[in-house]
Protein backbone atom coordinates (compact mmCIF):
# COMPACT_ATOMS: atom_id res chain seq x y z
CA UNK A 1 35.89 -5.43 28.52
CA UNK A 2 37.17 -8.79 30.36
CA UNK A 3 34.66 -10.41 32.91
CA UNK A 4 36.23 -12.24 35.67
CA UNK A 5 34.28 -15.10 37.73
CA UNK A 6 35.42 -14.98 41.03
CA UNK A 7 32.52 -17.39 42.62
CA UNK A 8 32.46 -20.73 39.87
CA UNK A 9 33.95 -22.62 41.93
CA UNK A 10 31.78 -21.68 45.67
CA UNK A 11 35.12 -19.75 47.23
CA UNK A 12 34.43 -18.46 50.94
CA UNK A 13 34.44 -14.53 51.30
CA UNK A 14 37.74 -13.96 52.29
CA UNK A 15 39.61 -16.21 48.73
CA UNK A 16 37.02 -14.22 46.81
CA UNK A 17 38.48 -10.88 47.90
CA UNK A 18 41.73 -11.62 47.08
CA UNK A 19 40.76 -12.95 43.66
CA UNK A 20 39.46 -9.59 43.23
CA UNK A 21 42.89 -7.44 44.77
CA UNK A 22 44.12 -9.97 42.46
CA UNK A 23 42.41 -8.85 39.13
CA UNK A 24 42.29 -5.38 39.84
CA UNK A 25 46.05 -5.19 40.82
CA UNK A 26 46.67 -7.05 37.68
CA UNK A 27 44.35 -5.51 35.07
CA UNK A 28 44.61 -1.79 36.24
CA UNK A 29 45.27 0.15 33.09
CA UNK A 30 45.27 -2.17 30.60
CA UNK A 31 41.35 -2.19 30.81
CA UNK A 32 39.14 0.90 31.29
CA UNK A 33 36.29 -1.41 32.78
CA UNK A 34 35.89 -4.96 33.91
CA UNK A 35 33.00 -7.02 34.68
CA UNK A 36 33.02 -9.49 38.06
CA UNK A 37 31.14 -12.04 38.24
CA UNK A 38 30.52 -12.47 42.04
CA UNK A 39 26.74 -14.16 42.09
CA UNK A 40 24.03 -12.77 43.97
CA UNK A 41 23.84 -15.58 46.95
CA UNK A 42 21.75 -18.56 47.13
CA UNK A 43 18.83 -17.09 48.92
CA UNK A 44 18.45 -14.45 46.21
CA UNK A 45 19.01 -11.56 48.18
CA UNK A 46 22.99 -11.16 48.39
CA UNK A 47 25.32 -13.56 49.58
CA UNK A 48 28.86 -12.90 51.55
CA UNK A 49 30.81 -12.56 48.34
CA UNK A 50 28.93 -10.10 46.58
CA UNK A 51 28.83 -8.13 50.37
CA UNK A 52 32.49 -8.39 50.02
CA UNK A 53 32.93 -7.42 46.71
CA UNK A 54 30.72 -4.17 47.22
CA UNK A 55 32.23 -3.44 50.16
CA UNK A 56 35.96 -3.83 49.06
CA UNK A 57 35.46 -1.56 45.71
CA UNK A 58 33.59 0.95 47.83
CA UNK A 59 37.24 1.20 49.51
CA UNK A 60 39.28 1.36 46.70
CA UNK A 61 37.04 3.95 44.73
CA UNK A 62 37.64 6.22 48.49
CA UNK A 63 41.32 5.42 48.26
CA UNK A 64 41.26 6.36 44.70
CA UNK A 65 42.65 3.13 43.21
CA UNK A 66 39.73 2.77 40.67
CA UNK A 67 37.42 5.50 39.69
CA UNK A 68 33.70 3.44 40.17
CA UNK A 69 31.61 0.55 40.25
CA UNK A 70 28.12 0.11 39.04
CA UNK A 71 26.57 -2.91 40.84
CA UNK A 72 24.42 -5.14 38.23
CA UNK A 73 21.34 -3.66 40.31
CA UNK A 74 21.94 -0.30 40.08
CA UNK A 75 20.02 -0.32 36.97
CA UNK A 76 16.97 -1.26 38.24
CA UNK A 77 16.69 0.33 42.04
CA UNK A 78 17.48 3.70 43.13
CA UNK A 79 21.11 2.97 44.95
CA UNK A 80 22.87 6.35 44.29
CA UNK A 81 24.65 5.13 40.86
CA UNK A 82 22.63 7.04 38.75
CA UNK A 83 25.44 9.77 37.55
CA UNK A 84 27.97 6.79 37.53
CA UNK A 85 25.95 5.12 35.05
CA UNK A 86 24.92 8.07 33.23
CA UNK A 87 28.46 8.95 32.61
CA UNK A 88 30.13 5.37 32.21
CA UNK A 89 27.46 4.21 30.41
CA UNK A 90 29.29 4.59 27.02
CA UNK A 91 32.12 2.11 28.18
CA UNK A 92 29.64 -0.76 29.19
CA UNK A 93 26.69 -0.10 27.54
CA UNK A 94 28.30 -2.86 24.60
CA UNK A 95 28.26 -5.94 27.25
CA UNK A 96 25.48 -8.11 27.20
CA UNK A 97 24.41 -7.59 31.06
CA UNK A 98 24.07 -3.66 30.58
CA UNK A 99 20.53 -2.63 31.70
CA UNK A 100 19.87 -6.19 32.90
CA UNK A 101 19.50 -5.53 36.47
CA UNK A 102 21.99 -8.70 37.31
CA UNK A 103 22.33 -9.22 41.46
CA UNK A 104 25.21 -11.15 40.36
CA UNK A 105 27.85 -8.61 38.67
CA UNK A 106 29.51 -5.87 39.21
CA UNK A 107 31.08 -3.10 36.68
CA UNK A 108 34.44 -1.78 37.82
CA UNK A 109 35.16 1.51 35.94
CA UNK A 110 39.52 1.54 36.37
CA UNK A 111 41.69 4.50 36.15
């Protein structure tokens, strides 16, 4: 699994995004999953990038360009990603962040 920081470097929203089209375009198919590293916001309770992220891979997995995301918090509040865990857990559950509950990544589960 390659993670990808998109947020070292304090990017607005919007050159996050594209840093993530970016990856995705880029590493779809050679990878079955790949970890982004978005951060969780300053405040500690989500900051525009990770919005962004969440909200741009809830697209794609509707448009069918990846199969899922798991959100780092998913595994420690009820969000709905229960079953995507459950059956993608044996392609992450290897990384050091699986199970971690970590505000600040993101799985994405590629076709």
């Amino acid at each position: 699994m390659k993670t990808f920081d998109i947020k070292s470097d304090m990017p607005t929203a919007a050159e996050a995004g594209t840093r993530l089209a970016n990856i995705i375009r880029n590493s779809n198919g050679k990878d079955k999953v790949i970890k982004i590293i978005h951060g969780y916001g300053s405040t500690g309770v989500g900051g525009s990038i990770k919005k962004s992220v969440h909200a741009s891979l809830r697209n794609r997995v509707r448009s069918g360009e990846i199969k899922a995301y798991i959100p780092g918090e998913a595994f420690s509040q009820p969000m709905g990603f229960d079953e995507v865990i459950q059956t993608y857990s044996s392609l992450i559950k290897s990384d050091v962040d699986y199970r971690k509950m970590n505000d600040g990544i993101t799985f994405v589960i590629q076709k």
